[in-house]
Structure formats: structure tokens, C-alpha cells
N, C-alpha and C. Protein backbone atom coordinates (compact mmCIF):
# COMPACT_ATOMS: atom_id res chain seq x y z
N UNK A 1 -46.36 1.39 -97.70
CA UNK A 1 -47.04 0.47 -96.84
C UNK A 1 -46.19 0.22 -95.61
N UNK A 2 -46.44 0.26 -94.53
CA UNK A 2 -46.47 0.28 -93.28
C UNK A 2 -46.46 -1.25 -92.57
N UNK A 3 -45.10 -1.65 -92.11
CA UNK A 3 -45.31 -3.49 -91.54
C UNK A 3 -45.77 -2.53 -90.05
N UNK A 4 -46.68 -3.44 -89.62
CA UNK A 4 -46.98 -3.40 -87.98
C UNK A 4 -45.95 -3.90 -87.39
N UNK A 5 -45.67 -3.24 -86.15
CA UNK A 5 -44.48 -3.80 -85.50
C UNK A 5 -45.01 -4.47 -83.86
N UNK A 6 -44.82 -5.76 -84.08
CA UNK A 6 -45.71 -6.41 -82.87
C UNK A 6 -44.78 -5.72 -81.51
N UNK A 7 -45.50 -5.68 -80.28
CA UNK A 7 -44.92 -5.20 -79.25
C UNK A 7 -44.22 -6.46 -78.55
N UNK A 8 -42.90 -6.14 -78.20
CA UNK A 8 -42.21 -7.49 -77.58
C UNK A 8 -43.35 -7.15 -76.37
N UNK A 9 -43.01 -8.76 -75.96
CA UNK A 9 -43.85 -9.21 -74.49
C UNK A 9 -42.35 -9.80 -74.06
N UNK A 10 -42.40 -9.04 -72.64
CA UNK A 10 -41.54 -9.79 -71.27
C UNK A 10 -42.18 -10.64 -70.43
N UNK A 11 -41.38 -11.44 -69.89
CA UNK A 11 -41.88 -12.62 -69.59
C UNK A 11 -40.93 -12.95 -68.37
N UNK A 12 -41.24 -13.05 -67.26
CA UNK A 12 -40.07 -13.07 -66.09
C UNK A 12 -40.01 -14.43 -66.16
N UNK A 13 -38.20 -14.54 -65.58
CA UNK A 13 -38.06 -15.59 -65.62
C UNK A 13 -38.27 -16.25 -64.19
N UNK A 14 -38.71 -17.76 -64.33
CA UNK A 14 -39.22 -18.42 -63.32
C UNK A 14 -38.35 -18.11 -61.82
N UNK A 15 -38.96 -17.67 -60.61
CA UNK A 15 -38.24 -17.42 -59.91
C UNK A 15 -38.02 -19.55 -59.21
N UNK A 16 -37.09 -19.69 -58.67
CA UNK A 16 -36.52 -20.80 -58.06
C UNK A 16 -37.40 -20.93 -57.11
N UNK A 17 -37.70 -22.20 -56.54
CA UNK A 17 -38.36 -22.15 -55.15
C UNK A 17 -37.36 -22.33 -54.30
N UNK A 18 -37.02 -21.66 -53.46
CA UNK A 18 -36.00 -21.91 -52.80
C UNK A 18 -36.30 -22.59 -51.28
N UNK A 19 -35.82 -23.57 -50.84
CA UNK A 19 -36.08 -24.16 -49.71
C UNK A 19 -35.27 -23.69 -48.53
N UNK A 20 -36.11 -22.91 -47.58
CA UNK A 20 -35.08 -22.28 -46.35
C UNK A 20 -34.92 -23.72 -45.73
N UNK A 21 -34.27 -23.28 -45.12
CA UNK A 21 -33.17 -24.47 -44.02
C UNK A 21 -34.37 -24.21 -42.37
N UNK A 22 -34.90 -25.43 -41.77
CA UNK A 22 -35.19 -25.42 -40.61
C UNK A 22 -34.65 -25.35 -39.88
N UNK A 23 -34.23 -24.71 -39.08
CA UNK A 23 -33.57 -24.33 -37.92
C UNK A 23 -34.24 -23.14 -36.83
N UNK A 24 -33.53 -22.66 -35.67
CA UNK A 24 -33.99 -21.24 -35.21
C UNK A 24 -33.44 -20.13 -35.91
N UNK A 25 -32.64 -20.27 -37.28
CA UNK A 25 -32.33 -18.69 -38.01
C UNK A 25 -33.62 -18.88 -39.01
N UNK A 26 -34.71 -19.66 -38.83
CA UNK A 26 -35.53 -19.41 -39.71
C UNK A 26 -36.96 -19.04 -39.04
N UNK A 27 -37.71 -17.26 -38.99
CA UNK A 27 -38.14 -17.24 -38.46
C UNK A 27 -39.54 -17.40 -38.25
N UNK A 28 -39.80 -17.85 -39.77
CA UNK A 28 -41.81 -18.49 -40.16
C UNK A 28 -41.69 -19.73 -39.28
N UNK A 29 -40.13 -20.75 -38.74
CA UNK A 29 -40.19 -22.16 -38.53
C UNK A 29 -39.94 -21.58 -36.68
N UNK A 30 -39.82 -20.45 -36.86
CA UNK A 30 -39.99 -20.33 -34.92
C UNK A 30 -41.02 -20.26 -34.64
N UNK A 31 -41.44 -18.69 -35.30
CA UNK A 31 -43.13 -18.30 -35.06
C UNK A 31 -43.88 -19.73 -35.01
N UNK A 32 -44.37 -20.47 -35.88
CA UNK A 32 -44.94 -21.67 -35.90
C UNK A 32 -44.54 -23.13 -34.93
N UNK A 33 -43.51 -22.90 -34.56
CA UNK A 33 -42.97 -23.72 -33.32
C UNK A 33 -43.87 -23.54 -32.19
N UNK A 34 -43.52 -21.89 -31.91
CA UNK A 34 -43.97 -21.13 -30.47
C UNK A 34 -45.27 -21.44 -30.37
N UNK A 35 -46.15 -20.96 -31.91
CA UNK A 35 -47.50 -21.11 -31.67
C UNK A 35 -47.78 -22.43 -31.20
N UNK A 36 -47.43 -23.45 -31.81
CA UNK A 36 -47.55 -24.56 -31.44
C UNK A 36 -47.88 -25.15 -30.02
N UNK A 37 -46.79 -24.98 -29.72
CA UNK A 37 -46.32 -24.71 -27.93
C UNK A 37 -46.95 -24.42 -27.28
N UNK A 38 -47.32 -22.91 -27.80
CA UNK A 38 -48.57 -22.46 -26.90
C UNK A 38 -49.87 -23.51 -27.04
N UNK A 39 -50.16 -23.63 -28.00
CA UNK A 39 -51.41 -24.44 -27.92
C UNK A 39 -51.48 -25.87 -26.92
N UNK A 40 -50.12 -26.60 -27.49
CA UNK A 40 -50.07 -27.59 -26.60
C UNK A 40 -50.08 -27.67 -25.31
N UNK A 41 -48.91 -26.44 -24.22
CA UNK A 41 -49.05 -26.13 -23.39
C UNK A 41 -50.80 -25.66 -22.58
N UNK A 42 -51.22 -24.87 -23.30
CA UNK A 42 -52.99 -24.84 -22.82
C UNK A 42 -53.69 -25.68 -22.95
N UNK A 43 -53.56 -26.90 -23.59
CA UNK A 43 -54.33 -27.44 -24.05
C UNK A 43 -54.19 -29.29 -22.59
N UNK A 44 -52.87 -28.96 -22.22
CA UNK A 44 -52.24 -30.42 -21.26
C UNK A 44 -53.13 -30.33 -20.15
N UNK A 45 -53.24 -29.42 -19.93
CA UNK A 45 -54.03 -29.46 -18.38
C UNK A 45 -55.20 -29.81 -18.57
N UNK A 46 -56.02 -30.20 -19.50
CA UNK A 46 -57.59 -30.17 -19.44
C UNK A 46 -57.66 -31.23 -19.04
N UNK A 47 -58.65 -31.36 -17.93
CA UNK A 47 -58.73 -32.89 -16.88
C UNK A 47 -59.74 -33.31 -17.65
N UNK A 48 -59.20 -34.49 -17.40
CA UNK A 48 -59.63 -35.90 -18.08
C UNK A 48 -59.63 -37.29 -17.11
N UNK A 49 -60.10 -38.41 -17.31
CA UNK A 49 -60.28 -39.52 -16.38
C UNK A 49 -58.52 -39.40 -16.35
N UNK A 50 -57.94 -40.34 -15.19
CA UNK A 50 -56.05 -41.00 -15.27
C UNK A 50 -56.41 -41.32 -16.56
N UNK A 51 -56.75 -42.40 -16.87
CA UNK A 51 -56.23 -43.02 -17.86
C UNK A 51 -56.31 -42.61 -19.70
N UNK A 52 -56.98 -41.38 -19.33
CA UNK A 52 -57.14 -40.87 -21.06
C UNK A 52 -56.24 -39.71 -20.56
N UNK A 53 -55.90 -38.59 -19.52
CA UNK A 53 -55.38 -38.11 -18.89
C UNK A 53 -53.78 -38.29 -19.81
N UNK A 54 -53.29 -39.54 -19.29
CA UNK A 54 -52.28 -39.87 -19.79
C UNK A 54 -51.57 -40.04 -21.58
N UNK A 55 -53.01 -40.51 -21.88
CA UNK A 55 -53.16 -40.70 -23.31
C UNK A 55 -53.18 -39.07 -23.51
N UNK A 56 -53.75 -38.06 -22.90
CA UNK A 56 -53.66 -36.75 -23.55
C UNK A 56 -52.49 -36.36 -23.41
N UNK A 57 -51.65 -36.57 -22.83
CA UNK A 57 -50.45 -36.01 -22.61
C UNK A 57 -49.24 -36.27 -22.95
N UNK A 58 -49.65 -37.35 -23.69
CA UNK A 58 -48.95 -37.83 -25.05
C UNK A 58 -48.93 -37.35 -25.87
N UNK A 59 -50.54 -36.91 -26.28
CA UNK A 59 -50.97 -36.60 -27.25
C UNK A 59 -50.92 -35.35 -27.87
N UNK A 60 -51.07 -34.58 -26.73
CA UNK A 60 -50.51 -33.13 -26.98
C UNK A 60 -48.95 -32.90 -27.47
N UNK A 61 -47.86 -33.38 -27.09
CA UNK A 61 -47.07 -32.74 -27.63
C UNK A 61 -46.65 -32.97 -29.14
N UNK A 62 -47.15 -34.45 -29.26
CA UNK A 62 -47.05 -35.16 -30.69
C UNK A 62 -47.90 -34.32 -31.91
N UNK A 63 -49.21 -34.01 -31.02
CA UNK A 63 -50.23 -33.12 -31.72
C UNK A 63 -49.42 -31.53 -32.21
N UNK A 64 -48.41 -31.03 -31.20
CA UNK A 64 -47.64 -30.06 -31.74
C UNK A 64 -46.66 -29.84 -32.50
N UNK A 65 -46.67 -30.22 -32.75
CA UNK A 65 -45.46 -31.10 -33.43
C UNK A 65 -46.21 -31.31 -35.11
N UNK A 66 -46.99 -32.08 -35.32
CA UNK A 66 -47.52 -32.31 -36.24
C UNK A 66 -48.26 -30.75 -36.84
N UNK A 67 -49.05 -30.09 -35.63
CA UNK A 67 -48.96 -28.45 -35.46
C UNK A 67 -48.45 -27.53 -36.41
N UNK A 68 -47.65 -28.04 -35.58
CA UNK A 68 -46.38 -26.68 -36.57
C UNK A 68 -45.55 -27.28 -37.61
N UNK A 69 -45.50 -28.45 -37.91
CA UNK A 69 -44.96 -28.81 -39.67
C UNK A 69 -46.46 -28.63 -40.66
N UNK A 70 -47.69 -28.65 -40.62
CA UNK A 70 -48.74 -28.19 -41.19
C UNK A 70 -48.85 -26.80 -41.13
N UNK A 71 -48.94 -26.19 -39.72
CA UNK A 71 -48.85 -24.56 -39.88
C UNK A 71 -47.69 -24.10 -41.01
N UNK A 72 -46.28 -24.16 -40.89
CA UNK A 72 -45.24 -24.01 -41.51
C UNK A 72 -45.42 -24.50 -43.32
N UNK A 73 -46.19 -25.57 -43.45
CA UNK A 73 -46.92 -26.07 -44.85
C UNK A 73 -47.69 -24.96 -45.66
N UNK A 74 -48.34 -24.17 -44.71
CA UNK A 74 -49.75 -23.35 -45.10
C UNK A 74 -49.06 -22.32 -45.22
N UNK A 75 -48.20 -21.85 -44.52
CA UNK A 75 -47.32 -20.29 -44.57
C UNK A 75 -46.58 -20.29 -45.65
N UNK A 76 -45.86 -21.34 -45.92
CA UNK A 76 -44.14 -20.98 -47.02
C UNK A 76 -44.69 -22.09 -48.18
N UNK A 77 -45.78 -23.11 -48.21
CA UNK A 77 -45.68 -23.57 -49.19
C UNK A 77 -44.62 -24.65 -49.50
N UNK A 78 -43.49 -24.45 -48.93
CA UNK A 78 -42.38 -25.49 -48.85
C UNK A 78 -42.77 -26.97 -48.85
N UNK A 79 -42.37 -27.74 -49.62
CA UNK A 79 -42.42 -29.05 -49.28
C UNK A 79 -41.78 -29.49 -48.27
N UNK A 80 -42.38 -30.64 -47.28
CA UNK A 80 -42.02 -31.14 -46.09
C UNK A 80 -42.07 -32.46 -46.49
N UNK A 81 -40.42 -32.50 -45.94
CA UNK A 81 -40.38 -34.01 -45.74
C UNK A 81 -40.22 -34.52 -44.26
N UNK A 82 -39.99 -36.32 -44.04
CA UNK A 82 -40.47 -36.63 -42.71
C UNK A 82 -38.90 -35.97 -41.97
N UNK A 83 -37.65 -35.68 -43.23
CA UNK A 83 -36.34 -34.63 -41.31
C UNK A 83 -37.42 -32.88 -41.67
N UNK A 84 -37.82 -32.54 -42.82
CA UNK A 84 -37.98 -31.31 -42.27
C UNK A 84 -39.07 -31.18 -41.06
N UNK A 85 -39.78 -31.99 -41.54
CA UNK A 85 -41.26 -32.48 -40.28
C UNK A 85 -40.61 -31.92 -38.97
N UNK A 86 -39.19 -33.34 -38.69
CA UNK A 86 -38.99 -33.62 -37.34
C UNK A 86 -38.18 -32.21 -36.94
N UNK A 87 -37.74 -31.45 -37.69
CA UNK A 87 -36.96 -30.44 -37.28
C UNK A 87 -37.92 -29.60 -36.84
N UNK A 88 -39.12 -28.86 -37.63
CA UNK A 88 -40.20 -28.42 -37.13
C UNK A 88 -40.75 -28.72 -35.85
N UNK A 89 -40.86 -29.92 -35.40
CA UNK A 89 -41.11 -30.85 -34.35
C UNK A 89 -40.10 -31.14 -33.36
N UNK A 90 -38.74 -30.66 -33.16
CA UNK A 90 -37.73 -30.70 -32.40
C UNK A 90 -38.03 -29.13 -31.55
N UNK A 91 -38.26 -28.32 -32.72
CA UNK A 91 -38.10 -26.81 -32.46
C UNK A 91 -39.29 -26.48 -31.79
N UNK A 92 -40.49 -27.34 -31.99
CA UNK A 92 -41.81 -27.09 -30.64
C UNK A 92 -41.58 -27.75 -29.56
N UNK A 93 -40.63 -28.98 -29.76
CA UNK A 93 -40.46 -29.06 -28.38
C UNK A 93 -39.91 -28.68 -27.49
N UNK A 94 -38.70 -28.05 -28.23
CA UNK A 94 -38.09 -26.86 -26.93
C UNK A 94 -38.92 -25.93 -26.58
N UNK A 95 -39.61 -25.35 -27.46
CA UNK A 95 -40.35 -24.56 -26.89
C UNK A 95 -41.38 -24.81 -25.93
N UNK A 96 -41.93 -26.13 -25.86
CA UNK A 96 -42.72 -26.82 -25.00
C UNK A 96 -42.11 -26.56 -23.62
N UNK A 97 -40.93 -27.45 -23.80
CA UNK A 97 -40.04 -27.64 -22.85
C UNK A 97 -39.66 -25.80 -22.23
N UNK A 98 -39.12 -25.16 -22.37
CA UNK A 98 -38.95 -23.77 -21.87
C UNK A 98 -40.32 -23.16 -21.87
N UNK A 99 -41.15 -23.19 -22.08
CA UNK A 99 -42.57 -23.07 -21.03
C UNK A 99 -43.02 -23.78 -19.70
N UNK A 100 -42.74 -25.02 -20.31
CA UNK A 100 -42.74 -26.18 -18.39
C UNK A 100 -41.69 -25.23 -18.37
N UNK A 101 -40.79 -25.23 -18.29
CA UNK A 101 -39.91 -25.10 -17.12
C UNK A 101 -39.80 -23.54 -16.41
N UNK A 102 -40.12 -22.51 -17.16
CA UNK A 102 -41.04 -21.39 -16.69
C UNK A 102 -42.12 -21.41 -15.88
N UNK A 103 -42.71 -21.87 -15.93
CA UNK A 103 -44.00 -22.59 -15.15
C UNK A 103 -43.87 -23.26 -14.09
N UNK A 104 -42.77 -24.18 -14.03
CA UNK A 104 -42.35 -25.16 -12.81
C UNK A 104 -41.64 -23.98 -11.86
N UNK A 105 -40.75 -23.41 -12.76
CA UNK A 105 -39.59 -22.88 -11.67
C UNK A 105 -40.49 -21.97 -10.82
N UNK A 106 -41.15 -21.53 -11.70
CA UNK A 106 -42.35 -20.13 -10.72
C UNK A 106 -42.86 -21.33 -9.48
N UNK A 107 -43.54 -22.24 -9.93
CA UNK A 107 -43.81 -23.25 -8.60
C UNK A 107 -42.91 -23.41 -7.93
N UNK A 108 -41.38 -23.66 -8.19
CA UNK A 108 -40.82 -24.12 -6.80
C UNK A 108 -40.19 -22.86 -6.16
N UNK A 109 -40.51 -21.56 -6.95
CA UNK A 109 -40.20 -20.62 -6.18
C UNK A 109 -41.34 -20.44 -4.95
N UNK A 110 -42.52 -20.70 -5.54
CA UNK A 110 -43.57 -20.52 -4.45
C UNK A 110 -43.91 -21.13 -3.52
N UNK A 111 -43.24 -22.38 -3.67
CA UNK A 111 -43.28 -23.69 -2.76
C UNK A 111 -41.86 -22.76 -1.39
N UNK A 112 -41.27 -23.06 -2.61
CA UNK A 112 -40.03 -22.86 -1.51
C UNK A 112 -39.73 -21.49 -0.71
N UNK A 113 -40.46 -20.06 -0.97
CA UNK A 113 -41.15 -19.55 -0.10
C UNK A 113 -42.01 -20.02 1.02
N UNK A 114 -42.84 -20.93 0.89
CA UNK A 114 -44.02 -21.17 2.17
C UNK A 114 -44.11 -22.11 2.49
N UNK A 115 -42.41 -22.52 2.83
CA UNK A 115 -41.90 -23.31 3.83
C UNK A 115 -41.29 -24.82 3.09
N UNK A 116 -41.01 -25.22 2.18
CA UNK A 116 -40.36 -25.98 1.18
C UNK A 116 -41.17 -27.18 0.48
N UNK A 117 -40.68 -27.69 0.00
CA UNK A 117 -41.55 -29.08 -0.64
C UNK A 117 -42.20 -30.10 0.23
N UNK A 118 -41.12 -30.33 1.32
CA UNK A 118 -41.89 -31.49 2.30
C UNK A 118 -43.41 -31.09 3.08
N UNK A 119 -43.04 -29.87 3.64
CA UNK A 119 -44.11 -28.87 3.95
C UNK A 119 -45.35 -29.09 3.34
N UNK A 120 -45.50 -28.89 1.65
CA UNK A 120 -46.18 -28.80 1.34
C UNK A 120 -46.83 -30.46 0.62
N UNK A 121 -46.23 -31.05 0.64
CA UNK A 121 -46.65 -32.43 0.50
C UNK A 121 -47.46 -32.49 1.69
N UNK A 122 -46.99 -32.75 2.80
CA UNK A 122 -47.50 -32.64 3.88
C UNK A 122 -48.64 -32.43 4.37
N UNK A 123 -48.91 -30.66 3.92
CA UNK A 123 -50.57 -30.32 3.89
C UNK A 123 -51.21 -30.62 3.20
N UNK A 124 -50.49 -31.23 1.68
CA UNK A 124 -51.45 -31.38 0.90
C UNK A 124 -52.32 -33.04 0.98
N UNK A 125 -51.25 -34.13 1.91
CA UNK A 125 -51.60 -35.69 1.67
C UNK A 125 -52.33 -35.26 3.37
N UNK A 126 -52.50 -34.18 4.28
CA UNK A 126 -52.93 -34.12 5.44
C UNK A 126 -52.44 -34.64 6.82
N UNK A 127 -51.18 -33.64 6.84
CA UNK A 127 -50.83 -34.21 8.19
C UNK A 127 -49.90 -35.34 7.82
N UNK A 128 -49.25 -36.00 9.12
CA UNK A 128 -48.14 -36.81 9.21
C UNK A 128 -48.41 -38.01 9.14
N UNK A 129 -48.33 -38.70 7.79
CA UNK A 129 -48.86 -39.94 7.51
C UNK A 129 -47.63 -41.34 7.84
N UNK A 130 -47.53 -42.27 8.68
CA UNK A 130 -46.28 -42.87 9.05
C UNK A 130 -45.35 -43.17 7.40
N UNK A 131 -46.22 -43.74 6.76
CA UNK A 131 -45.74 -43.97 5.81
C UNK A 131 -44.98 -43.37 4.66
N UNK A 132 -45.38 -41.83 4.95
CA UNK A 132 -44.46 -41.24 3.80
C UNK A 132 -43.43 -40.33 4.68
N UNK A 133 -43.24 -40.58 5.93
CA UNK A 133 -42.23 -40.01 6.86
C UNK A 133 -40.49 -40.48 6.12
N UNK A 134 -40.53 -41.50 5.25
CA UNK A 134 -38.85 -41.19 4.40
C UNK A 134 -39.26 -40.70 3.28
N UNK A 135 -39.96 -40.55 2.96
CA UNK A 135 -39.93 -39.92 1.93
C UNK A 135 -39.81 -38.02 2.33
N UNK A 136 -40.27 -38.20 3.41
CA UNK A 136 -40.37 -36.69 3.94
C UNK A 136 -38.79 -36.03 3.94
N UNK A 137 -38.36 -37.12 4.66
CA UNK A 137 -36.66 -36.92 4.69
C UNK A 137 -35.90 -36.58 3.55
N UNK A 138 -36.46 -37.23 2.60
CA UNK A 138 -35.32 -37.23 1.74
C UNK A 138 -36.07 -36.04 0.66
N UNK A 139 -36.94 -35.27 1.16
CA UNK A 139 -37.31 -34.19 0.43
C UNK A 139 -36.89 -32.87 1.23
N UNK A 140 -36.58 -33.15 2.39
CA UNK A 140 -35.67 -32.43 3.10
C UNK A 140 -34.26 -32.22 3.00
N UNK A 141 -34.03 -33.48 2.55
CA UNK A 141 -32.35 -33.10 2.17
C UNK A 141 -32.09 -33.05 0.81
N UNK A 142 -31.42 -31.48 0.53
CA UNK A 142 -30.71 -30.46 -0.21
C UNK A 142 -30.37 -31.49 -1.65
N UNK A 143 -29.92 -32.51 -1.06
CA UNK A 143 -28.69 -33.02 -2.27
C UNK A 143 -29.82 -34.22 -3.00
N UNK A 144 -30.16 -34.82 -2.45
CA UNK A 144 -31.23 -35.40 -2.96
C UNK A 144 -32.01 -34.74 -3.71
N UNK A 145 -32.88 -33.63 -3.09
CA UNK A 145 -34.26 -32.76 -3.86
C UNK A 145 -33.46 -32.13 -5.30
N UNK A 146 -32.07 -31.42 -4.97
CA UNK A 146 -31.44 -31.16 -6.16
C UNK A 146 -31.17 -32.26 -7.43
N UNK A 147 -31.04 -33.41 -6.89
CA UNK A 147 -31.05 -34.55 -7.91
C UNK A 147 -31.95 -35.18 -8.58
N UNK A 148 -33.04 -35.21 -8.12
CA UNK A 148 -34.56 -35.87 -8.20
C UNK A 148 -35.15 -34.39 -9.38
N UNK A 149 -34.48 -32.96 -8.63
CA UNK A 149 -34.85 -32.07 -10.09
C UNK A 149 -34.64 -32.11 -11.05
N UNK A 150 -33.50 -32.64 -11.25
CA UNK A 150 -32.11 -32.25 -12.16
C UNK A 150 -32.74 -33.57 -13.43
N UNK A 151 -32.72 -34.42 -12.72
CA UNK A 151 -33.13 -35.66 -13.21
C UNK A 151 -34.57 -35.75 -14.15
N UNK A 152 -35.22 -34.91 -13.24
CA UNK A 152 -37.05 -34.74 -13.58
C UNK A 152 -36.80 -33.79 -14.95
N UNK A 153 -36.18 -32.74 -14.96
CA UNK A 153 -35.88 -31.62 -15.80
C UNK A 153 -35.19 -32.16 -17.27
N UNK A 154 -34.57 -32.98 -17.24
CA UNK A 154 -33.55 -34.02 -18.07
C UNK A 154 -34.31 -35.20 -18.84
N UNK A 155 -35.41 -35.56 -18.08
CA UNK A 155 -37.20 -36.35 -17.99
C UNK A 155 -37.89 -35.64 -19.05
N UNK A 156 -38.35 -34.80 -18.68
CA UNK A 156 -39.27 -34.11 -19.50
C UNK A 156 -38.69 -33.30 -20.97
N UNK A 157 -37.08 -32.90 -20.97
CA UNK A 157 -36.56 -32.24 -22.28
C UNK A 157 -37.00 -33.36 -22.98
N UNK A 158 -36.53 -35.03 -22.47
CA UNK A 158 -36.45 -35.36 -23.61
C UNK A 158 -38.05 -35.97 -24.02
N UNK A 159 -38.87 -35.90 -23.27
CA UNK A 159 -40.26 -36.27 -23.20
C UNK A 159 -40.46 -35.29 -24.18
N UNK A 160 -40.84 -33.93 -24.14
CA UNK A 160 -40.98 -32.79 -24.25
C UNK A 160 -40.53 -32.51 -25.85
N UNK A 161 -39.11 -33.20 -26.13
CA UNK A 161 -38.74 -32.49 -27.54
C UNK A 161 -38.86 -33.89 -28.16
N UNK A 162 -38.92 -35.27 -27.92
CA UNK A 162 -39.08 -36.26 -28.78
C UNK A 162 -40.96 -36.62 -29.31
N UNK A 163 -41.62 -36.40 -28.53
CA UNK A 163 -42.91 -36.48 -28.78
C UNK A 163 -43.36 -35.76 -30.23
N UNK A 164 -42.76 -34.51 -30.14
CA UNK A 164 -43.04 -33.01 -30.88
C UNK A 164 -42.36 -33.72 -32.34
N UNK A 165 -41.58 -34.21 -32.49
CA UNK A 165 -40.50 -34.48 -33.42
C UNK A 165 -41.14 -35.69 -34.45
N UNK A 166 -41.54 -36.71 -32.88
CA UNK A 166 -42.69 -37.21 -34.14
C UNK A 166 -43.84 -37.19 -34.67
N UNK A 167 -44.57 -35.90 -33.97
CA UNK A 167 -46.14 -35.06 -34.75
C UNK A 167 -45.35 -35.03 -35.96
N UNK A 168 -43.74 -34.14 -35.76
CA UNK A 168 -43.57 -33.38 -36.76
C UNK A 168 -43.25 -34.12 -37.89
N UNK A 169 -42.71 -35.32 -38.21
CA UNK A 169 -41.75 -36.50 -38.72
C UNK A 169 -42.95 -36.76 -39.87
N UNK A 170 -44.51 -36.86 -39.12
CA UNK A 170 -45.42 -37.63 -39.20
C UNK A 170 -46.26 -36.66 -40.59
N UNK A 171 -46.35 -35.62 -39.78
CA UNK A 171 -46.98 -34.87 -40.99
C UNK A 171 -45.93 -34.42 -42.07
N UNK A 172 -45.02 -34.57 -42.21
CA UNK A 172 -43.74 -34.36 -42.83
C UNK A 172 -43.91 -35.76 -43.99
N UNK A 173 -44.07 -36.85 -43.56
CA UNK A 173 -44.56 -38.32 -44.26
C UNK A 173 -46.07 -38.11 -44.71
N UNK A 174 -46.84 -37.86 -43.77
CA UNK A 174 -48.63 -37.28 -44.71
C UNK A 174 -48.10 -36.37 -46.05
N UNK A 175 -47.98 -35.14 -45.27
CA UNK A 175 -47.64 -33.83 -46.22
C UNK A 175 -46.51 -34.16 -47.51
N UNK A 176 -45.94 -35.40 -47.75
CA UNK A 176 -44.93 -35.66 -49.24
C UNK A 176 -45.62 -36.03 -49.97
N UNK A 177 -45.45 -35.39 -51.17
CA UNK A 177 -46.24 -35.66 -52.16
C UNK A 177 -45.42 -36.20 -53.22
N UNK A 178 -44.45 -37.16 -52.81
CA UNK A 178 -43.67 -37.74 -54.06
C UNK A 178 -44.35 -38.93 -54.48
């Protein structure tokens, strides 16, 4: 008589979930940054009354931000908390931010081809209005216009990467499931 010999069964062992680190060496948390970015960036310009105008332009970068810690949710599965959120949300805003400023610099290259900033204020408010004649000046001088950039540019990083940080913070606090 003959024992049957049952067939072993393998059985893998549980793989770990392993939690990548947010940063830019992680590249599902760039891709999903950028996309972000992009969206927000296309999405700022759509005219609206001033005053919702403003509210959109809030709203957009916060909206990216929140963006890409949900996109990044749907891709890796990873649990998000409200720092991985904001890291997600730091990393669209640079990317926000280095799109304006791609975008701007092409403008003041084109400005400052066809005849400089004052110039073009100028044609654009119509002609020589008494009243904005210092202001004209001081868009004429070098050291000033360089400061008022420098300043504006320094404006918007942090506009630009704090907004994003708290979409991201935010859905990072939705998205916990503890």
C-alpha cells in the first residue's frame, strides 16, 4: 500500500511595503510634481472677475499641491502623511516656480528688446501720463528695476512653493487613514 505524498505548496514570503523617501531622487514624486505644475500653470491665467481672479490664484497652486500628493497616492499606493503631503507640495512648487520664471524671463527678454520696461508701460497706460512720470524714472534706472526683480522673483518662490505645500500637507491629512 502506497501513502500519497501531498505536494509541498510555496508560499512567498510577504514582501515589505517599503516607503520611498520624498524628495527629487524620487522619480514617481517628480513626474507627479511636474504634472502638477503643468496643470496649475495652464490653468492661472483663465480670466475671471479681480476679485475671484485673485481667489483663483490662490487657488491654483494650493490645488497643485494637493494634485500631486493624490496623483503620487494613486501611483505607489504609499501612505501619505500631512510632511509627506507637504514634501510632495514643496516639490510642485518649485516646479511652479521654474515655469513662471521661464515664462517671465522670455517676457523681459522681449520687453527689453523693444525698447525696455518704461517704454512699454508707457504704450501700454497711453502716452505720457503726469502722474506716473516717477515712476517712469525709476523704471529707467538699472539699479532700482534690478531690485524691484530680484525682490518680485524672491515674492513669488515663496508664494509659489508655500501655497503647493499646503494642497500638499492637506491631502496628506484627508489621505491618513490612521
Amino acid at each position: 500500500m502506497e501513502e500519497a505524498v501531498e505536494p509541498a505548496v510555496l508560499t512567498a514570503a510577504p514582501v515589505p511595503a517599503v516607503e520611498l523617501e520624498i524628495g527629487f531622487h524620487n522619480g514617481t514624486a517628480v513626474r507627479t510634481g511636474f504634472l502638477a505644475a503643468m496643470v496649475a500653470f495652464l490653468l492661472m491665467p483663465l480670466p475671471l472677475p479681480p476679485v475671484l481672479q485673485i481667489i483663483w490664484l490662490i487657488a491654483c497652486p494650493v490645488g497643485a499641491g494637493f494634485l500631486s500628493a493624490y496623483l503620487y497616492r494613486r501611483r505607489t499606493g504609499q501612505r501619505l502623511r500631512m510632511e509627506t503631503g507637504a514634501r510632495l507640495g514643496w516639490i510642485t512648487g518649485v516646479f511652479v516656480f521654474l515655469i513662471v520664471l521661464v515664462v517671465v524671463g522670455m517676457e523681459v527678454i522681449y520687453i527689453s528688446n523693444n525698447g525696455g520696461l518704461a517704454n512699454s508701460v508707457r504704450e501700454q497706460f497711453g502716452g505720457k501720463n503726469p502722474s506716473m512720470e516717477q515712476a517712469m524714472k525709476s523704471l529707467e534706472d538699472p539699479t532700482t528695476l534690478v531690485g524691484g526683480l530680484l525682490l518680485t522673483l524672491v515674492l513669488l518662490f515663496f508664494l509659489f512653493t508655500l501655497l503647493p505645500v499646503v494642497g500638499g500637507a492637506l491631502c496628506g491629512k484627508v489621505l491618513d487613514k490612521d
